[in-house]
C-alpha atoms as a PDB file:
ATOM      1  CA  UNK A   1       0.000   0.000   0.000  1.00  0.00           C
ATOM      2  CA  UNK A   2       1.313   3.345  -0.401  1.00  0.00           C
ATOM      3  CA  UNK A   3       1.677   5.955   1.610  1.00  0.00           C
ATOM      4  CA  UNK A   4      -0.813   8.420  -0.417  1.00  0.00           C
ATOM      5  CA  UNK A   5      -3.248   5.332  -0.080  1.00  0.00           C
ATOM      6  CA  UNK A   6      -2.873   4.928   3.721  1.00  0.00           C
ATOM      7  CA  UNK A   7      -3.320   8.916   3.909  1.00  0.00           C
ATOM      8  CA  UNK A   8      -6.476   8.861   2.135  1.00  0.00           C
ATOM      9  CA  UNK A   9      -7.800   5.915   4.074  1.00  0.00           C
ATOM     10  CA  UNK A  10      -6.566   7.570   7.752  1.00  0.00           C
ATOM     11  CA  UNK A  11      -8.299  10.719   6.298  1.00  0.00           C
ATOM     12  CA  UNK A  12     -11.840   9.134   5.886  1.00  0.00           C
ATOM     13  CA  UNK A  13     -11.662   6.378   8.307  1.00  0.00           C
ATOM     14  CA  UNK A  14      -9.549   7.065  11.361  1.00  0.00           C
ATOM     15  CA  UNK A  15     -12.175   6.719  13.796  1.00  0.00           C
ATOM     16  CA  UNK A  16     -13.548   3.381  12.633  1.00  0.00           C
ATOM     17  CA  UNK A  17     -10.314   1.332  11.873  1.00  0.00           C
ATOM     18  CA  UNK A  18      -8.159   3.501  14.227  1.00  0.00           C
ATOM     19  CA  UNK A  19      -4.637   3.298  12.072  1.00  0.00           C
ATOM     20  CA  UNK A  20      -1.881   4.083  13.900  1.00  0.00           C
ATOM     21  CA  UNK A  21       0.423   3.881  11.361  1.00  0.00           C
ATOM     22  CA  UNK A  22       0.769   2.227   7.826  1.00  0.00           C
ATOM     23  CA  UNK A  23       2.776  -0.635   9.092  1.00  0.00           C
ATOM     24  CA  UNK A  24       0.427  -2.099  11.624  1.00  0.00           C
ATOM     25  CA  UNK A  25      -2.539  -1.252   8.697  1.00  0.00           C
ATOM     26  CA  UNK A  26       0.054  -3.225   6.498  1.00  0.00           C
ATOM     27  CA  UNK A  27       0.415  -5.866   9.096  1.00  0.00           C
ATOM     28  CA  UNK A  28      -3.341  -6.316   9.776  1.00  0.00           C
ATOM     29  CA  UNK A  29      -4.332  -6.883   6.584  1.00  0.00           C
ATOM     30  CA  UNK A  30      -1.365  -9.678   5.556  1.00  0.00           C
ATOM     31  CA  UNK A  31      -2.919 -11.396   8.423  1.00  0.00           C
ATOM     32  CA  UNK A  32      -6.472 -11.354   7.476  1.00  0.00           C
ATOM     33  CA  UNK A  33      -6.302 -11.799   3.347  1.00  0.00           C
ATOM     34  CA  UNK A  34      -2.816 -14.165   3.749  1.00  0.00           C
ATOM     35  CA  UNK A  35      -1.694 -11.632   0.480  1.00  0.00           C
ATOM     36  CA  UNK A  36       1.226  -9.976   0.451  1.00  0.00           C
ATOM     37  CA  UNK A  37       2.604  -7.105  -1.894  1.00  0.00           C
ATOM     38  CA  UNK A  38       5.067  -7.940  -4.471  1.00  0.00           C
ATOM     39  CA  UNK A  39       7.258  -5.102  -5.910  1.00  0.00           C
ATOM     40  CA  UNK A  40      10.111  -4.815  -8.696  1.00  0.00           C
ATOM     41  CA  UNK A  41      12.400  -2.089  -9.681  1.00  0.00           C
ATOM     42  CA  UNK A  42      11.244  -1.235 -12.997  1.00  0.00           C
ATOM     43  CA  UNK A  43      11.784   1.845 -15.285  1.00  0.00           C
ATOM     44  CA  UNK A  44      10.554   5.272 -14.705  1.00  0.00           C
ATOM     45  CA  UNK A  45       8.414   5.044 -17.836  1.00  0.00           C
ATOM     46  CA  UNK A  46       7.259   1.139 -16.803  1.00  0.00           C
ATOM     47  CA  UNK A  47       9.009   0.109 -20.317  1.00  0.00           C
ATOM     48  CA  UNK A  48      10.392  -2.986 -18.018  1.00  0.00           C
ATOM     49  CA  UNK A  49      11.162  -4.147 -14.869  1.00  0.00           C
ATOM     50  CA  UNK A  50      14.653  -4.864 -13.877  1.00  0.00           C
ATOM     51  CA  UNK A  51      14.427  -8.879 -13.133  1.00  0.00           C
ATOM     52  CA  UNK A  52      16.186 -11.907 -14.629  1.00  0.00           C
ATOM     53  CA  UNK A  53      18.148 -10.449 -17.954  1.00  0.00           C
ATOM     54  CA  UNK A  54      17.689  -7.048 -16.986  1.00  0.00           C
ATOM     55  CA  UNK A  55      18.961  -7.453 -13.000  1.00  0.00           C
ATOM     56  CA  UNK A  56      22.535  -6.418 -14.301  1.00  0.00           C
ATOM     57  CA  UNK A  57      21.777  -3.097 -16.179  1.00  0.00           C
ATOM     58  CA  UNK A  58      22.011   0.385 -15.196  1.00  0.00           C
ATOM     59  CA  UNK A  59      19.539   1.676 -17.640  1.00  0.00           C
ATOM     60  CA  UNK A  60      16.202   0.882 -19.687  1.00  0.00           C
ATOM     61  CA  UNK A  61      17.300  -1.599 -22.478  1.00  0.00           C
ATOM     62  CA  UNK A  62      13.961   0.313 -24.148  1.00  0.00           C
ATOM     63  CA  UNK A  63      14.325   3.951 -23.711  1.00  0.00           C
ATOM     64  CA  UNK A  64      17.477   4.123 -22.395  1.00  0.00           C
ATOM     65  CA  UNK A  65      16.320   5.962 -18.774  1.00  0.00           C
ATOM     66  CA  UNK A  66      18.364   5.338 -16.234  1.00  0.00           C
ATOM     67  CA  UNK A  67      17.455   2.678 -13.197  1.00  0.00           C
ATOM     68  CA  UNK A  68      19.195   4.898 -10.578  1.00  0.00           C
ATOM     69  CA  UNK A  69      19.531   8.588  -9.630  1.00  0.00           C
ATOM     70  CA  UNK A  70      22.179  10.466  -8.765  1.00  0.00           C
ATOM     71  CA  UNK A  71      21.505   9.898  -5.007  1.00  0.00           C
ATOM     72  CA  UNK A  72      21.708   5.921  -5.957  1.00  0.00           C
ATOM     73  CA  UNK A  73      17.381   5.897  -5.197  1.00  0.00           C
ATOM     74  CA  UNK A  74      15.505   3.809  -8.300  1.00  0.00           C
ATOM     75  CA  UNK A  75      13.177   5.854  -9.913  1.00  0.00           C
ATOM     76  CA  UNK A  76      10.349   3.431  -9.763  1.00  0.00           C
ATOM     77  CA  UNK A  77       8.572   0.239  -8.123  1.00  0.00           C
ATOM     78  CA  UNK A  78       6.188  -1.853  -9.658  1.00  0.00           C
ATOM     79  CA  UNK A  79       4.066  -3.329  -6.992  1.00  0.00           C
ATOM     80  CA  UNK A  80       1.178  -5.772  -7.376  1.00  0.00           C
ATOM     81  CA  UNK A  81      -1.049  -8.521  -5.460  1.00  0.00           C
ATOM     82  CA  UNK A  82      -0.054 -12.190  -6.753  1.00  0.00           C
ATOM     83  CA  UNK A  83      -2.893 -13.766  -8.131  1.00  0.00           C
ATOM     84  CA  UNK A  84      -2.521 -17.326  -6.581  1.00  0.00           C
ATOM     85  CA  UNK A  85      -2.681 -16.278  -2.985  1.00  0.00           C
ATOM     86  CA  UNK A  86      -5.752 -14.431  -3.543  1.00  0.00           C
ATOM     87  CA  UNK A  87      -7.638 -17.902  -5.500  1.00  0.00           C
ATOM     88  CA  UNK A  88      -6.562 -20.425  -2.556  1.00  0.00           C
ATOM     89  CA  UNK A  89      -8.531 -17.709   0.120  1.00  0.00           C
ATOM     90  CA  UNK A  90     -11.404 -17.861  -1.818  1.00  0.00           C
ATOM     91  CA  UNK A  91     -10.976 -22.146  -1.531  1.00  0.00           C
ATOM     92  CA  UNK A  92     -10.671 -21.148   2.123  1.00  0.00           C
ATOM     93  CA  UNK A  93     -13.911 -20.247   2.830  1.00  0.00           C
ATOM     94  CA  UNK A  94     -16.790 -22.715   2.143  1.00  0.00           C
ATOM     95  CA  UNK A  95     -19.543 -20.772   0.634  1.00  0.00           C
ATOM     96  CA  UNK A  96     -16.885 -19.434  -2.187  1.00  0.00           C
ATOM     97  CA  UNK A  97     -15.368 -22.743  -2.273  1.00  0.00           C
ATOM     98  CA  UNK A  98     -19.095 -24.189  -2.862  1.00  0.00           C
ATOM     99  CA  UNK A  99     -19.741 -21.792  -5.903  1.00  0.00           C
ATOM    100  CA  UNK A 100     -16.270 -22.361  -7.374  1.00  0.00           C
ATOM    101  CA  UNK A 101     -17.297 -25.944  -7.494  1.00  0.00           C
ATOM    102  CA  UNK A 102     -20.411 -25.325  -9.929  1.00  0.00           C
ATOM    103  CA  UNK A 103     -18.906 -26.684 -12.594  1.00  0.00           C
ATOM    104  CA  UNK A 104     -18.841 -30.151 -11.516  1.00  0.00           C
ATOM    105  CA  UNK A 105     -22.341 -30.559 -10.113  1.00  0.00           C
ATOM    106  CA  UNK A 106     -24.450 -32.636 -12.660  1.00  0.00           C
ATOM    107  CA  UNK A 107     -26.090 -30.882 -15.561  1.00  0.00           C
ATOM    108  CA  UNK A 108     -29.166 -31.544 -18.132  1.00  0.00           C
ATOM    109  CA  UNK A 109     -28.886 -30.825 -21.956  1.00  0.00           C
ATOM    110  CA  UNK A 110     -29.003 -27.675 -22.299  1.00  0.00           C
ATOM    111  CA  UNK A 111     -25.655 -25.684 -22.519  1.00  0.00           C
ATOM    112  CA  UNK A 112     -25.326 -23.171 -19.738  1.00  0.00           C
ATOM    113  CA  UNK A 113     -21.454 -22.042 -19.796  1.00  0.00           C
ATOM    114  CA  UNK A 114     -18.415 -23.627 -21.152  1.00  0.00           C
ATOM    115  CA  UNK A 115     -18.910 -26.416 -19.019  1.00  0.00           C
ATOM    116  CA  UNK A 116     -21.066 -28.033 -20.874  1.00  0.00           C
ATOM    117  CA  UNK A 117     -20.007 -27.361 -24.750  1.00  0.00           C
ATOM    118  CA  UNK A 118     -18.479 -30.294 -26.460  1.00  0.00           C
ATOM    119  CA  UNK A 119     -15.068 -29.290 -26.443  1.00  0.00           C
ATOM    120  CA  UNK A 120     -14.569 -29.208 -22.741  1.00  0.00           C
ATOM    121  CA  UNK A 121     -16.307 -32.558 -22.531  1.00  0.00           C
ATOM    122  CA  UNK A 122     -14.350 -34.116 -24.953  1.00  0.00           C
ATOM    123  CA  UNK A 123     -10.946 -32.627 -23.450  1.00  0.00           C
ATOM    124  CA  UNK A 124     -13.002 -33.560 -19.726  1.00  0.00           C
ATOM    125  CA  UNK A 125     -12.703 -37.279 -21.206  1.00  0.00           C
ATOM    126  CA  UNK A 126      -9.537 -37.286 -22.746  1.00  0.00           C
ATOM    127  CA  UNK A 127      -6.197 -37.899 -20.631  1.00  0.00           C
ATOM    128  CA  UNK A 128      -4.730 -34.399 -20.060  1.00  0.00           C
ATOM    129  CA  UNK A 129      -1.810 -35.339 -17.565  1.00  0.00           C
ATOM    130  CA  UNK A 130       1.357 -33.108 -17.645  1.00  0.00           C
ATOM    131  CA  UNK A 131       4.415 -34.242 -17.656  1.00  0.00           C
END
């Protein structure tokens, strides 16, 4: 979360959720949601982030920005939510995990959702084990 996120939040709803500060906000919601915030150095203009082949550069390989200032402080994070982490809650709690489950409840005829078109039954029938 950033810090002109927490501000905004503290502004409108310091009496109900009585923040303190944006670590414990931080801290309070890794421990209900079990999500945590993922962030990469990327580029100033978001051409790339600097991971695997570009961990070693100094600057963009696109538009040739620079990854550092003067000061040695990058110019940018990329932050996001993990998609994964956020799925398995919703397996966590049973009246989700219920609805996720539709599509293997028993069906008539008629075609409702992918489902129940052919080529889902067919692949549904067919041995799709990864090696």
């Amino acid at each position: 979360m950033s810090m002109s996120t927490y501000n905004l939040l503290k502004k409108h709803f310091i009496p109900e959720l009585l923040m303190s500060s944006i670590f414990i906000l931080q801290a309070r919601i890794l421990k209900l949601s079990h999500v945590t915030e993922v962030s990469y150095d990327c580029c100033l203009n978001t051409c790339c982030c600097f991971t695997r082949t570009y961990t070693g550069l100094d600057s963009c390989p696109f538009c040739k920005h620079a990854w550092y200032n003067s000061e040695g402080h990058l110019y940018k994070k990329y932050k996001y939510l993990p998609i994964e982490p956020r799925i398995k809650s919703l397996y966590l709690t049973d009246c989700y995990a219920e609805v996720l489950r539709y599509h293997s409840l028993p069906r008539d005829s008629e075609i409702e959702d992918i489902f129940n078109g052919i080529h889902y039954q067919m692949l549904h029938m067919s041995d799709t084990s990864h090696n």
